[in-house]
N, C-alpha and C. Protein backbone atom coordinates (compact mmCIF):
# COMPACT_ATOMS: atom_id res chain seq x y z
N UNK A 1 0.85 -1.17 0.00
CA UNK A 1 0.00 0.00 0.00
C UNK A 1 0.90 1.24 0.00
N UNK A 2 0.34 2.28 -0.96
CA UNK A 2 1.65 3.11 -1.35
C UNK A 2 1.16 3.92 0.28
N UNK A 3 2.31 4.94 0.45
CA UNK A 3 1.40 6.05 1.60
C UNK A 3 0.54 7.09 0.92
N UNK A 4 0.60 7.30 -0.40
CA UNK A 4 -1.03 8.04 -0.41
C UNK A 4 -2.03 7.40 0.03
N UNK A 5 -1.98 6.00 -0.24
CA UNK A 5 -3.10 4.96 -0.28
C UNK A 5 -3.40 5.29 1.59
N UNK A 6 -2.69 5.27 2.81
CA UNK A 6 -2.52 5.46 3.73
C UNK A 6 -2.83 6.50 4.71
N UNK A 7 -2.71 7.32 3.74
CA UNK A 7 -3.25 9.21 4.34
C UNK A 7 -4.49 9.15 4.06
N UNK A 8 -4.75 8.60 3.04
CA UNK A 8 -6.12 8.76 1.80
C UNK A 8 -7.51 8.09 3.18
N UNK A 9 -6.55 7.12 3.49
CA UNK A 9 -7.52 5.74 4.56
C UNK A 9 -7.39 6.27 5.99
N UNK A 10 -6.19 6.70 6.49
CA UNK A 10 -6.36 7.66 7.66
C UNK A 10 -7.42 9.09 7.65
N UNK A 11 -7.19 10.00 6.56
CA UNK A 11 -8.56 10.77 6.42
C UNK A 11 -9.85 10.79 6.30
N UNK A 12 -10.01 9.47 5.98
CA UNK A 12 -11.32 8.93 5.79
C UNK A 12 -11.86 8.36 7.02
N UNK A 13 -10.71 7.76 7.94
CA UNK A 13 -11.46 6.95 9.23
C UNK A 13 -11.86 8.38 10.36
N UNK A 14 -10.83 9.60 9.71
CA UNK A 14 -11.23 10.41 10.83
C UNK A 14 -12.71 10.93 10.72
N UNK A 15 -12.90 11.51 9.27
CA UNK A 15 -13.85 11.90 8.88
C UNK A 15 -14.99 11.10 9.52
N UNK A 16 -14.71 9.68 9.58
CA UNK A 16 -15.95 8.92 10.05
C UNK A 16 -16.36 9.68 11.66
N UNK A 17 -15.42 9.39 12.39
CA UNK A 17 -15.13 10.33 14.07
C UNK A 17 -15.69 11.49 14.10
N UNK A 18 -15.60 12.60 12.64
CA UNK A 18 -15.80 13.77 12.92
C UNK A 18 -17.76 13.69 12.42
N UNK A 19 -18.18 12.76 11.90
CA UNK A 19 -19.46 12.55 11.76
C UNK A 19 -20.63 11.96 12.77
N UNK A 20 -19.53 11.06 13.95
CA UNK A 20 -20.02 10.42 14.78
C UNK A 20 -20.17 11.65 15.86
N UNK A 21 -18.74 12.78 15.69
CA UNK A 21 -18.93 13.88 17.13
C UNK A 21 -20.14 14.21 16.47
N UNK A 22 -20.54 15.21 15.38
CA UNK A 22 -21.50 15.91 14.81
C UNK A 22 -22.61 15.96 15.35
N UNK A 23 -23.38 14.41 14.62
CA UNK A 23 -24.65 13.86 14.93
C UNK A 23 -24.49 13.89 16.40
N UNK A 24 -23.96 13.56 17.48
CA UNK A 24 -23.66 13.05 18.91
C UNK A 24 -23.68 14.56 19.65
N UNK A 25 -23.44 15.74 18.23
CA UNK A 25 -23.53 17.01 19.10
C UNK A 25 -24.81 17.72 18.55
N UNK A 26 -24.89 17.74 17.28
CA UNK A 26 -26.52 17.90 17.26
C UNK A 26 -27.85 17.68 18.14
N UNK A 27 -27.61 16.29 18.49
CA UNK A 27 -28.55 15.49 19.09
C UNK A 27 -28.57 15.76 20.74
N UNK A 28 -27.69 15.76 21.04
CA UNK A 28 -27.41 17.01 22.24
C UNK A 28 -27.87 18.03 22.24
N UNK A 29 -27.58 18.95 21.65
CA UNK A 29 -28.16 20.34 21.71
C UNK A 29 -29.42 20.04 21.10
N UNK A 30 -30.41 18.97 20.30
CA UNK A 30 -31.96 19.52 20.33
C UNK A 30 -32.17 18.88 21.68
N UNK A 31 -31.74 18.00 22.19
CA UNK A 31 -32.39 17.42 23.16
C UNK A 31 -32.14 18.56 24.34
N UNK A 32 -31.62 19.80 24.41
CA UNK A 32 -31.18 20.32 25.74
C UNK A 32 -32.28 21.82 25.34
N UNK A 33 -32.40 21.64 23.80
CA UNK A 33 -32.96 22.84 23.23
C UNK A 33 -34.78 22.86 23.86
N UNK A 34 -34.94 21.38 23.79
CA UNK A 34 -36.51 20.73 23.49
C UNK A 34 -36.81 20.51 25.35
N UNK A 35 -35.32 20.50 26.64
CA UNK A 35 -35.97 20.20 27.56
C UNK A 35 -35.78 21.45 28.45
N UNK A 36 -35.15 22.31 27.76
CA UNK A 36 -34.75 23.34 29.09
C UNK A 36 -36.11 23.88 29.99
N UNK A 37 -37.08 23.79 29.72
CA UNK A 37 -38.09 23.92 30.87
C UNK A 37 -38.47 22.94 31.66
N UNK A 38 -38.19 21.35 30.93
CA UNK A 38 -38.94 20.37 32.14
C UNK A 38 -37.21 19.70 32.77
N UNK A 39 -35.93 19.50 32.52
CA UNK A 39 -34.91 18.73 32.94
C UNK A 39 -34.55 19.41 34.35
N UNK A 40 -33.86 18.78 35.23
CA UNK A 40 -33.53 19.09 35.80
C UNK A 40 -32.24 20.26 36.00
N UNK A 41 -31.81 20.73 36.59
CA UNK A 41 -30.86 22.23 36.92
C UNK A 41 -29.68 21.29 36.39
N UNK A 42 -28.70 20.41 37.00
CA UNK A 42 -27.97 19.78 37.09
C UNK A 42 -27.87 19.07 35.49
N UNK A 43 -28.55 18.22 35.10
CA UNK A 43 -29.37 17.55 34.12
C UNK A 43 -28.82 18.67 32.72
N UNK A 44 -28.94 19.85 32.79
CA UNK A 44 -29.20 21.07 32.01
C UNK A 44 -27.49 21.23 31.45
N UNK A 45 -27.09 21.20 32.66
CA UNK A 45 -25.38 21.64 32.82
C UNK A 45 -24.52 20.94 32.66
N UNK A 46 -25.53 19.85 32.94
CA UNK A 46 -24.07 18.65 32.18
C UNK A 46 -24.54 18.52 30.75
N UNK A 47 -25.44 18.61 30.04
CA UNK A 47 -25.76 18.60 28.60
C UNK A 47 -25.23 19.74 28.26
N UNK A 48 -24.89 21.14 28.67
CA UNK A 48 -24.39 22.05 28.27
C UNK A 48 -22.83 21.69 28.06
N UNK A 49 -22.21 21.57 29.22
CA UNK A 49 -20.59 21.24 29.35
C UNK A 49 -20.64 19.99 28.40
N UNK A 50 -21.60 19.38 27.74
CA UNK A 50 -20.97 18.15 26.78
C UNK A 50 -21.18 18.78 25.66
N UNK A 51 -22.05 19.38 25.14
CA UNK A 51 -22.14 20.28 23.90
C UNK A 51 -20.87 21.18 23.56
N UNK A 52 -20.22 21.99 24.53
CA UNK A 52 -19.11 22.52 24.33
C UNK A 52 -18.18 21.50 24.11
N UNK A 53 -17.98 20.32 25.09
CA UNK A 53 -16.78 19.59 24.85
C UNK A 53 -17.02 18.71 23.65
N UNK A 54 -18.19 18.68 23.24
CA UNK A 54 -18.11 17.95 21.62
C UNK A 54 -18.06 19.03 20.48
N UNK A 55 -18.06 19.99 20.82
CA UNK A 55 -18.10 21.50 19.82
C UNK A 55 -16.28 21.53 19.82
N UNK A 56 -15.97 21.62 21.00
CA UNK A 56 -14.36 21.62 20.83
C UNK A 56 -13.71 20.37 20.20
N UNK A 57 -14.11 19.53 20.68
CA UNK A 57 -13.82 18.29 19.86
C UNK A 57 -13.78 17.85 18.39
N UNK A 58 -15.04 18.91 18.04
CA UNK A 58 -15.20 18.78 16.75
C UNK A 58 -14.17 19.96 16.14
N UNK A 59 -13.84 20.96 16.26
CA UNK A 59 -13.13 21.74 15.94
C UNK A 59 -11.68 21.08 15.71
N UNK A 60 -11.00 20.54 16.96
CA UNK A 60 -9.50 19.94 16.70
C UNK A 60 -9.62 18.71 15.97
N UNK A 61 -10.23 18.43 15.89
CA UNK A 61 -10.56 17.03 14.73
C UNK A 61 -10.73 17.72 13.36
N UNK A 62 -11.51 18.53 12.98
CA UNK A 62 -11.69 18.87 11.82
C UNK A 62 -9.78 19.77 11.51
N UNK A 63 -9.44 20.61 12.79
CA UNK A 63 -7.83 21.07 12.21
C UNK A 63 -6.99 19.76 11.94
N UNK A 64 -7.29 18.77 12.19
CA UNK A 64 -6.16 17.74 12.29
C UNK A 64 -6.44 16.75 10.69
N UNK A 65 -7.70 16.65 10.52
CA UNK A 65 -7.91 16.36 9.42
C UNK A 65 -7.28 17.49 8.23
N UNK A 66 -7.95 18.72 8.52
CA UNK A 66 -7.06 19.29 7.02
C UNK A 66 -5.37 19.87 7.15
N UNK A 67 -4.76 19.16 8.58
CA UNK A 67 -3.39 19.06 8.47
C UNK A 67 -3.34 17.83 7.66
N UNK A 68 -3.69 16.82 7.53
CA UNK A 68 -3.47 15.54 6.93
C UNK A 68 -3.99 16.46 5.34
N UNK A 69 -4.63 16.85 4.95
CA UNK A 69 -4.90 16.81 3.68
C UNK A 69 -4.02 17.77 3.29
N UNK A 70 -3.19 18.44 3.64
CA UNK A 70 -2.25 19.70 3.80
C UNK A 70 -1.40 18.64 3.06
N UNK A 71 -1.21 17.73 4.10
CA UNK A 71 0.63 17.16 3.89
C UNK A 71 0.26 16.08 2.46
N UNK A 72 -0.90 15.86 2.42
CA UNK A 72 -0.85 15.07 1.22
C UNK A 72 -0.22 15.99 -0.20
N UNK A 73 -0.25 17.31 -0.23
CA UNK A 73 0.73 18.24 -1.36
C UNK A 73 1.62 17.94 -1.12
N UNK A 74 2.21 17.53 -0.25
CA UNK A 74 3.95 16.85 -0.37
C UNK A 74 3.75 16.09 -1.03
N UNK A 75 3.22 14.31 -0.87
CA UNK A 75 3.19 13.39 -1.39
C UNK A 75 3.31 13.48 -2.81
């Protein structure tokens, strides 16, 4: 397997990760969007602090992916 073949298959498995944060942060935020009047206080704040930490998550994943597609212009 040449290493384009390699970068090509590493960018792609991330991409999968950066689809799994997405949906996983979407689905979070309607669900926090749809309960903020009936969930609990606590309940509220930890769906908040996971929305950010999958918002950040998604951010350094998406820089790390287009460092990989960066270095593929070397190749």
């Amino acid at each position: 397997m040449s290493e384009l073949d390699v970068a090509k298959e590493k960018i792609a498995y991330l991409k999968v990760w950066l689809g799994v944060l997405l949906v996983t942060d979407i689905s979070t935020f309607g669900w926090l969007v749809s309960n903020v009047h009936t969930a609990a206080t606590l309940l509220l704040w930890a769906a908040v602090i996971v929305v950010v930490a999958l918002t950040v998550g998604i951010l350094l994943l998406h820089r790390r992916i287009d460092r990989h597609i960066q270095s593929l212009k070397e190749l």
